[in-house]
Protein backbone atom coordinates (compact mmCIF):
# COMPACT_ATOMS: atom_id res chain seq x y z
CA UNK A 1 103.93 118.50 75.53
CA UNK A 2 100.37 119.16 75.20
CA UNK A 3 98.04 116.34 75.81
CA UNK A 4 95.20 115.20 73.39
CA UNK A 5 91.42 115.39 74.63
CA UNK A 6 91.18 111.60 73.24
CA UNK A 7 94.52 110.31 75.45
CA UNK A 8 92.40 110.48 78.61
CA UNK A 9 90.53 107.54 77.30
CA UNK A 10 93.66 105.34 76.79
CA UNK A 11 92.84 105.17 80.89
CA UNK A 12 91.10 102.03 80.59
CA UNK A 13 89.56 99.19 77.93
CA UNK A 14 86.31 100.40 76.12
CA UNK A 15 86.87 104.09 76.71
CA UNK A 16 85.29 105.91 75.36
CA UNK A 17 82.04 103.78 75.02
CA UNK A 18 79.10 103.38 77.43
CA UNK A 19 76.39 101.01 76.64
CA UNK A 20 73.23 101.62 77.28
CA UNK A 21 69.41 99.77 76.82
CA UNK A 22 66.11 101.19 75.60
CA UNK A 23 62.52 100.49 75.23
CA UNK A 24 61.65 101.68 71.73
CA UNK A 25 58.14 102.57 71.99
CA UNK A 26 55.32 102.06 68.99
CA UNK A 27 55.42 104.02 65.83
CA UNK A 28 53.11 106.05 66.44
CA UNK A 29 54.76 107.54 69.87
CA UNK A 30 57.93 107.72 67.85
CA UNK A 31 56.38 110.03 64.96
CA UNK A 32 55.05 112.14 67.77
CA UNK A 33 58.19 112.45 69.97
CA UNK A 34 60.17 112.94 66.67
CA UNK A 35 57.74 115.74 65.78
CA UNK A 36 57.99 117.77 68.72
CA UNK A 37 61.81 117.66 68.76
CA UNK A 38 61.87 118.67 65.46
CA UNK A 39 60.02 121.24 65.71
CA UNK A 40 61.83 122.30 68.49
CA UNK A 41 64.74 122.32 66.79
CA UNK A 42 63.43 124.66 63.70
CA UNK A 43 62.05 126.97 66.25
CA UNK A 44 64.24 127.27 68.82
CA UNK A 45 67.78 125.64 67.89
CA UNK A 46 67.04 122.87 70.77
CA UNK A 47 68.77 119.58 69.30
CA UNK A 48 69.50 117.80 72.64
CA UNK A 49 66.69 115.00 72.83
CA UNK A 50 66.47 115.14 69.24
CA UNK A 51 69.58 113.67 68.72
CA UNK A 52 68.41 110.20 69.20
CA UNK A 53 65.75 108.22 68.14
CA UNK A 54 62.77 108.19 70.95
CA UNK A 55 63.25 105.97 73.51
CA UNK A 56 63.13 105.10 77.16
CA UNK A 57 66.23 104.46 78.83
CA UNK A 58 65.82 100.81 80.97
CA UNK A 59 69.66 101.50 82.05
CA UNK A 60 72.55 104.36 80.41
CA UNK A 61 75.68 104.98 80.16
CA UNK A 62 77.47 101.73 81.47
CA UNK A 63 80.97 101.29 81.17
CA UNK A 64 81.42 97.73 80.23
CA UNK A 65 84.58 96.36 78.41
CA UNK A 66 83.08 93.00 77.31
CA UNK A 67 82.50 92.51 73.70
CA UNK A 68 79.22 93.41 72.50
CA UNK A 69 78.20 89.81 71.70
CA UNK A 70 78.37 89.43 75.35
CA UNK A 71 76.72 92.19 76.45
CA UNK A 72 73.69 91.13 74.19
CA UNK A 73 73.68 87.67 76.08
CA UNK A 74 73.81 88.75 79.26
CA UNK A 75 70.94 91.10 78.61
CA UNK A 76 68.89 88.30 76.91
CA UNK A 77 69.43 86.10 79.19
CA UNK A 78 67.91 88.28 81.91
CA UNK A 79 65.25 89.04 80.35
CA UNK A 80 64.42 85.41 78.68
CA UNK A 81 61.25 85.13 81.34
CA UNK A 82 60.09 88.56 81.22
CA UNK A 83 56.22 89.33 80.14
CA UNK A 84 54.57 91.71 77.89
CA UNK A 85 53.07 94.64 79.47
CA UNK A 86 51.37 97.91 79.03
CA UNK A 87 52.75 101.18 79.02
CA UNK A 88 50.45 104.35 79.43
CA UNK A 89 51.70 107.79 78.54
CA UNK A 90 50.81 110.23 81.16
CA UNK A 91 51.14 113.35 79.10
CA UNK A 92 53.67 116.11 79.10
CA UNK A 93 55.48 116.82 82.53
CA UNK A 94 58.47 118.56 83.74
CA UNK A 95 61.77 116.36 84.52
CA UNK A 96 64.60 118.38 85.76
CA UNK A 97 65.29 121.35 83.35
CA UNK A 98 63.05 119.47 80.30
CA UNK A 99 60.42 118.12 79.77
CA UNK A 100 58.65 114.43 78.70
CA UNK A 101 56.17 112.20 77.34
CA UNK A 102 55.74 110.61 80.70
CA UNK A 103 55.79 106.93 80.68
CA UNK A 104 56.17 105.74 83.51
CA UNK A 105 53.05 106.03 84.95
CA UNK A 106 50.29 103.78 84.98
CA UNK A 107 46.87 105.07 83.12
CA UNK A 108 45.94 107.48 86.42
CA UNK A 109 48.81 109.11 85.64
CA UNK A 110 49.92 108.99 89.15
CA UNK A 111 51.17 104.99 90.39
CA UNK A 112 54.35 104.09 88.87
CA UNK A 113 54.50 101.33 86.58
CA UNK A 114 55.84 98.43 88.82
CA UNK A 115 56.26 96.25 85.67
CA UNK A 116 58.21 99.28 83.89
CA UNK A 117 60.33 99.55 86.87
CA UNK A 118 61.07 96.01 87.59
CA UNK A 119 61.82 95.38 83.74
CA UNK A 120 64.62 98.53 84.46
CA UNK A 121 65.73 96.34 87.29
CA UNK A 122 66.23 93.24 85.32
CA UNK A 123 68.58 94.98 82.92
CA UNK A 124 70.42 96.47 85.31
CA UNK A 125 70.85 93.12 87.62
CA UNK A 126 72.17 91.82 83.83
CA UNK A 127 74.39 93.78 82.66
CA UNK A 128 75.89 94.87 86.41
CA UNK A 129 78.35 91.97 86.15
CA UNK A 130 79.66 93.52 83.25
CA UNK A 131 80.62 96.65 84.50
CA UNK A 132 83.59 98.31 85.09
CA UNK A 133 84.72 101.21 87.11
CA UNK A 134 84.85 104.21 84.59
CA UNK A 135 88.21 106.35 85.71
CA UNK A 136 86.88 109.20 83.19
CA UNK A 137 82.74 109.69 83.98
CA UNK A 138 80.28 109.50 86.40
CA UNK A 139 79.01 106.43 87.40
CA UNK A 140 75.33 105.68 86.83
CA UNK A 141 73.61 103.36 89.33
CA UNK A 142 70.11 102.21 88.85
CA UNK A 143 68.07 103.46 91.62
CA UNK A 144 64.09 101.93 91.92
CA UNK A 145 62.93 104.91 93.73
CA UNK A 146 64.41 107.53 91.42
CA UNK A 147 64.09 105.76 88.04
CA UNK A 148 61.72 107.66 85.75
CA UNK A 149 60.58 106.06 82.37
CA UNK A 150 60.00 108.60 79.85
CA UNK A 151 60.40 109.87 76.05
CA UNK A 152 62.66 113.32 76.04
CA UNK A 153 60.82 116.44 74.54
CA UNK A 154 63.69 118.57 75.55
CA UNK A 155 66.62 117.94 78.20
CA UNK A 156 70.11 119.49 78.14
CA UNK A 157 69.80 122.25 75.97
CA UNK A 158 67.73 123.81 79.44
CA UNK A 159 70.85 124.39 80.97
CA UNK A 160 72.27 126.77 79.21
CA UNK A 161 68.93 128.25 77.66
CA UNK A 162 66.95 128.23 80.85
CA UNK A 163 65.62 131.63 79.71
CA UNK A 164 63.70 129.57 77.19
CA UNK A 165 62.18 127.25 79.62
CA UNK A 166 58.89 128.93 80.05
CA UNK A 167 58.38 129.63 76.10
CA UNK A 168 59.42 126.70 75.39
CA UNK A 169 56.96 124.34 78.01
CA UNK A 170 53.80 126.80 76.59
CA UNK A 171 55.07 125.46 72.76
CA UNK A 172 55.13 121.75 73.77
């Protein structure tokens, strides 16, 4: 008997899903992320970051079981307090194999964002009692030291085109 790609996520509840919760930036960020990734895609067939709408990622790729409507509350709940504050992008930079609008930066472009980080640390103190161990991916863990805010030019498409990488950072 050969075994369907999808029966692996009969493992558990809410496989296949992972939840995740973004920051949305203004309008005008968005047209210019959205530009750049499409125009990365009609020149060099890079669809990756593209594939969603621009956004910052507070907290990805949770495996949580609970119905929606609960995730939503728990996530509202911790962040009923929070303030308003400003976000700065830093410019272009290299992250990994892509590259991004970097946002987490204040305006110096070089001290994080405590605010940016500490909202990223709400979330993730929400929605952590919601989780669930994942018996088919990766676990992602919220880390303050290694959390990055940013805005995706171009991500995974770098590891398997790496000989685009330099091209590719002289066209952003």
């Amino acid at each position: 008997m050969t075994a369907n790609v999808t029966d692996r996520f009969a493992q558990a509840p809410g496989d296949p899903y992972r939840y995740g919760v973004y920051l949305r930036p203004d309008p005008a960020t968005c047209a210019a992320v959205t530009a750049v990734t499409s125009q990365l895609r009609a020149q060099y067939g890079i669809v990756s970051a593209g594939a969603f709408p621009p956004h910052a990622t507070l907290v990805g790729s949770r495996h949580i079981t609970n119905p929606v409507e609960e995730i939503v509350a728990a996530v509202t709940r911790g962040l009923s307090d929070a303030s308003a504050f400003t976000v700065h992008n830093a410019g272009v930079r290299r992250q990994g194999v892509g590259l991004v609008y970097d946002v987490h930066h204040l305006a110096d472009g070089l001290t994080p964002n405590p605010d940016f980080v500490d909202l990223a640390a709400r979330v993730d103190k929400a929605v952590a009692p919601l989780q669930t161990p994942a018996p088919n991916h990766a676990e992602h863990h919220f880390d303050r030291d290694t959390f990055r805010a940013h805005l995706s030019l171009v991500s995974h498409d770098m590891y398997v085109r790496p000989d685009l990488s330099e091209e590719v950072e002289e066209y952003v």
